[in-house]
N, C-alpha and C. Protein backbone atom coordinates (compact mmCIF):
# COMPACT_ATOMS: atom_id res chain seq x y z
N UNK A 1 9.62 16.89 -0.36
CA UNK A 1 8.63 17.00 0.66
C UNK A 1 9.33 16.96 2.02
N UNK A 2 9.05 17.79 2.69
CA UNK A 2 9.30 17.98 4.24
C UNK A 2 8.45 17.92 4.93
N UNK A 3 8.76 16.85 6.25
CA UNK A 3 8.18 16.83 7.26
C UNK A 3 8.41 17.16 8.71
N UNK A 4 7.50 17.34 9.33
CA UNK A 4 7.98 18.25 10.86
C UNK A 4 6.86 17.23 11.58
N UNK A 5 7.79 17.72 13.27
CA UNK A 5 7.27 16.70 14.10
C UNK A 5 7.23 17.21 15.16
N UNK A 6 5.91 17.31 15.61
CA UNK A 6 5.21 18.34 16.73
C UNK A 6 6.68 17.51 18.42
N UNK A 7 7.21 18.64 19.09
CA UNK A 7 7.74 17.86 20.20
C UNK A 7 6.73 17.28 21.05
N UNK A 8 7.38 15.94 21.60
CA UNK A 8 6.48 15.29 22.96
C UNK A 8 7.50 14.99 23.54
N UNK A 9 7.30 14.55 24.66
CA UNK A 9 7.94 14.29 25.87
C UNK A 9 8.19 12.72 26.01
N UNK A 10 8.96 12.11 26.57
CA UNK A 10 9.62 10.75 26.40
C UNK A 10 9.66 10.48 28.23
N UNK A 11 9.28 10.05 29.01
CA UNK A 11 9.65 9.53 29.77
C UNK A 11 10.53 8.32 30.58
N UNK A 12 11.64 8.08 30.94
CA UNK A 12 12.18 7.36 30.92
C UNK A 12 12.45 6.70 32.16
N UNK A 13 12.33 5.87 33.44
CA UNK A 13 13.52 5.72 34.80
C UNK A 13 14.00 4.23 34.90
N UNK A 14 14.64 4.50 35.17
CA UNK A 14 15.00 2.85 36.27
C UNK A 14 16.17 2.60 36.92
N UNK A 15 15.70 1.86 38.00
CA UNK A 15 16.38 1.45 39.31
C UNK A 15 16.95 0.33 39.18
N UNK A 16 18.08 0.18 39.76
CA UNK A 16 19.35 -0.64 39.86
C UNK A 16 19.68 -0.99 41.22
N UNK A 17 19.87 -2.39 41.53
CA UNK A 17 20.41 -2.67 43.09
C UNK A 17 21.89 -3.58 43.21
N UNK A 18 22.62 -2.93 43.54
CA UNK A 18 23.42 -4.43 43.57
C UNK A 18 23.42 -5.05 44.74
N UNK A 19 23.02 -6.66 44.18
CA UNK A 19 23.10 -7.58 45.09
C UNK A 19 24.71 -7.52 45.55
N UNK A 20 25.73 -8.31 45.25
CA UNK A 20 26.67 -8.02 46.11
C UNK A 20 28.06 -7.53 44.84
N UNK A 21 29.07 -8.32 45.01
CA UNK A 21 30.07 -7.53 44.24
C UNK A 21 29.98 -7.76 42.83
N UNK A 22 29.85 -6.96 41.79
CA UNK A 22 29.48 -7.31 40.41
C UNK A 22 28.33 -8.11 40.14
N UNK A 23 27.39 -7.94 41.05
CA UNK A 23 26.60 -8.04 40.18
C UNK A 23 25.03 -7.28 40.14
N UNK A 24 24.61 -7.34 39.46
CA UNK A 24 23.40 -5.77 39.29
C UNK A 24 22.20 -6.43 39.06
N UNK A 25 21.24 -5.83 39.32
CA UNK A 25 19.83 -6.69 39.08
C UNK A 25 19.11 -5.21 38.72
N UNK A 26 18.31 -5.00 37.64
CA UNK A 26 17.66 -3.54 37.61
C UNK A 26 16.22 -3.54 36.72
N UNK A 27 15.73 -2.88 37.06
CA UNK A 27 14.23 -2.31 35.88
C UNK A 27 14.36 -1.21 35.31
N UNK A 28 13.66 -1.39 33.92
CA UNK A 28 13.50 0.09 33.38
C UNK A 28 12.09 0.06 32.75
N UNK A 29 11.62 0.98 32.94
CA UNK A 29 10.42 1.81 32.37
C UNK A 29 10.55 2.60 30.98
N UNK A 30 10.17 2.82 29.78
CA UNK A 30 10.10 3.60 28.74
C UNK A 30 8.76 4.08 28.68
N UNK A 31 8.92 5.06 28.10
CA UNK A 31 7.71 5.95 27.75
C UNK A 31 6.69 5.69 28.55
N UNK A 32 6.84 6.05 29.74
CA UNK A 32 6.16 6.09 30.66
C UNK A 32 4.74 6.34 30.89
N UNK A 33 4.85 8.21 30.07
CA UNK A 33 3.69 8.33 29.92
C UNK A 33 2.71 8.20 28.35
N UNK A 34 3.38 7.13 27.93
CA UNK A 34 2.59 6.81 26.79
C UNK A 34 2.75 7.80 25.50
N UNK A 35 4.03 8.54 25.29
CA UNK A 35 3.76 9.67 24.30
C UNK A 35 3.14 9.53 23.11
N UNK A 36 2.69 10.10 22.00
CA UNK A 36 2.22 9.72 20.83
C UNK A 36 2.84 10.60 19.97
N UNK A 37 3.94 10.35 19.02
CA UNK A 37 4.71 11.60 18.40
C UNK A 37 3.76 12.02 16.77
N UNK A 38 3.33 12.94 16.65
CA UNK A 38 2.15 13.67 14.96
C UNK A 38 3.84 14.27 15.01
N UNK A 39 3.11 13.83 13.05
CA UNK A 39 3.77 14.24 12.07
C UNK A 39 3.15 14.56 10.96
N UNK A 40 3.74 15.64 10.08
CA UNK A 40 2.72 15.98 9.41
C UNK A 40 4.12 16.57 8.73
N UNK A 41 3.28 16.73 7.02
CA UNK A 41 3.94 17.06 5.16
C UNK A 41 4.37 18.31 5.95
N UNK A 42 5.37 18.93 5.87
CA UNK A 42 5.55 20.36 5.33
C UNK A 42 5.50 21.12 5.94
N UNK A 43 5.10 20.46 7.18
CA UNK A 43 4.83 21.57 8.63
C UNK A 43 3.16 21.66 8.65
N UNK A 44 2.85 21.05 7.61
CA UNK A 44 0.95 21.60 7.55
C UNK A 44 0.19 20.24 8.37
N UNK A 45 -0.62 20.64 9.22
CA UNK A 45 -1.19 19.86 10.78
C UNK A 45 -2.51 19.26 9.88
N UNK A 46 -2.97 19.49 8.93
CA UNK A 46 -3.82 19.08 8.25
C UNK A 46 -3.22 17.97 6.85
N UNK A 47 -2.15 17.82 7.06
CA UNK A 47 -1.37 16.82 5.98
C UNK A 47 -0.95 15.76 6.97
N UNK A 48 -1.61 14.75 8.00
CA UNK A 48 -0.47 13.88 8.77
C UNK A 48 -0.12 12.85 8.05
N UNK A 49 1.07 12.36 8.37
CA UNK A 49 1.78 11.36 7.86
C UNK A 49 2.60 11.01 9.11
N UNK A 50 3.09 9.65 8.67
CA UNK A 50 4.11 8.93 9.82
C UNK A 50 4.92 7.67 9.03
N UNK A 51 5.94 7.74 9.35
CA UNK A 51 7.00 7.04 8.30
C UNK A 51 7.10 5.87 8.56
N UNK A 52 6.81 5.16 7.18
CA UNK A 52 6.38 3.73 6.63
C UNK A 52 5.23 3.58 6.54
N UNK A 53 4.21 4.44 6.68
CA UNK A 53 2.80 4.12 6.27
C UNK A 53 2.35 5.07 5.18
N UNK A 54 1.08 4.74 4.77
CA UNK A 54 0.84 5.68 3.89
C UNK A 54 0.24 6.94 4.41
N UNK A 55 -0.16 8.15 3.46
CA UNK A 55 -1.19 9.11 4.16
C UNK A 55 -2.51 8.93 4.22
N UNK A 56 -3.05 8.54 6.09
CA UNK A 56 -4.03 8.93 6.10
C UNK A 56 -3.95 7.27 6.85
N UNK A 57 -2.83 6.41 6.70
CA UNK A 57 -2.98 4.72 7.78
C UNK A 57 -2.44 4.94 8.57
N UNK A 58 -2.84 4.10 9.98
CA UNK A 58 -2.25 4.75 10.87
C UNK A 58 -2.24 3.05 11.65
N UNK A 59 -1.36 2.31 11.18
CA UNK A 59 -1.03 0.71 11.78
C UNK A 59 -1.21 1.01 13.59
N UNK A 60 -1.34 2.01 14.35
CA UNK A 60 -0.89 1.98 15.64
C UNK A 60 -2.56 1.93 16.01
N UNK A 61 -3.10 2.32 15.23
CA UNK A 61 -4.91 2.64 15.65
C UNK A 61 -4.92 3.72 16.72
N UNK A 62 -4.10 4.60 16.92
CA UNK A 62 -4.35 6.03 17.80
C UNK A 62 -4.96 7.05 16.59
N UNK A 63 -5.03 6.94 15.46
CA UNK A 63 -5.22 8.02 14.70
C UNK A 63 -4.43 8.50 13.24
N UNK A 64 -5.36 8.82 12.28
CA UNK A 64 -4.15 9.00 11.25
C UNK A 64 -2.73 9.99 11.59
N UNK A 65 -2.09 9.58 10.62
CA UNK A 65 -0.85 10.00 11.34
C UNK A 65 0.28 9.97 12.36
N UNK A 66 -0.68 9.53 13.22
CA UNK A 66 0.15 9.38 14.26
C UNK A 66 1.05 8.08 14.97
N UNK A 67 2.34 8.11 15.77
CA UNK A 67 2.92 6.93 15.79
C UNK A 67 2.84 7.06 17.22
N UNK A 68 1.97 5.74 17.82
CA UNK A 68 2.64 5.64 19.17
C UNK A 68 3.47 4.27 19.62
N UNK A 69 4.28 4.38 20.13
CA UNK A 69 5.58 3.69 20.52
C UNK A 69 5.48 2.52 21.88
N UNK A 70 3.69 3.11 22.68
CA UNK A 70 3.54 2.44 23.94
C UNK A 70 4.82 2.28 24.63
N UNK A 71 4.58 1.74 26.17
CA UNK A 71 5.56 1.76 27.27
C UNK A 71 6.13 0.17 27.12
N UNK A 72 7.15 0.54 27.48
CA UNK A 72 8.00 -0.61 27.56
C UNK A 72 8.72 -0.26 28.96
N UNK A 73 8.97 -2.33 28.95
CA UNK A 73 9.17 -2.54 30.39
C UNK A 73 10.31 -3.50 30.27
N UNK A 74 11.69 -2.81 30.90
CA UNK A 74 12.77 -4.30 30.67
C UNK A 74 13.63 -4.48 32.37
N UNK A 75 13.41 -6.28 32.22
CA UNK A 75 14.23 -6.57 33.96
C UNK A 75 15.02 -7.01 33.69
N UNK A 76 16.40 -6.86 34.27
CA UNK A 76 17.80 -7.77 33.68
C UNK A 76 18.73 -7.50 35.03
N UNK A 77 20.30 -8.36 34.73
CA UNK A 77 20.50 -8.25 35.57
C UNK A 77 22.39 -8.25 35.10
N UNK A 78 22.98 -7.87 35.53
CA UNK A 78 24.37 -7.87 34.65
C UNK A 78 25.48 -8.24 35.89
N UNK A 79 26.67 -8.99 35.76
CA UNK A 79 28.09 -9.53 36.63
C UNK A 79 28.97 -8.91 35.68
N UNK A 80 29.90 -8.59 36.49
CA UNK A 80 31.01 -8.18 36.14
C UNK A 80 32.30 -8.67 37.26
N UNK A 81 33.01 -8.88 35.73
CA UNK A 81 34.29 -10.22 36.51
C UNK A 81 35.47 -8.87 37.03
């Protein structure tokens, strides 16, 4: 069995400042705009599936088939000696 996976778009940014010598303080944003990646048996749009569930559960509650990943948000900050 083969499966295919419609393309979506991934959004990604983030900004970085350095406070002074080595060391960095920054944010990042993921999936910005919320993508939702369908997948489906065989190439057929009427078979969805999404891997680790069964056909037709959809653990994310957007819909059978489908996996969404929601946005993620990370603040950190890194030195270097």
């Amino acid at each position: 069995m083969a499966c295919h996976r419609d393309p979506f778009s991934w959004v990604t940014a983030s900004a970085h400042y350095r406070v002074f010598q080595g060391l960095e303080v920054y944010v990042e944003g993921r999936n910005l705009t919320n993508a939702i990646a369908r997948t489906y048996l065989n190439g057929n749009p009427l078979l969805p599936w999404a891997p680790g569930q069964l056909v037709g559960e959809s653990a994310s509650g957007v819909g059978e088939g489908y996996s969404a990943y929601g946005r993620s948000f990370v603040v950190g900050a890194s030195y270097r000696f």
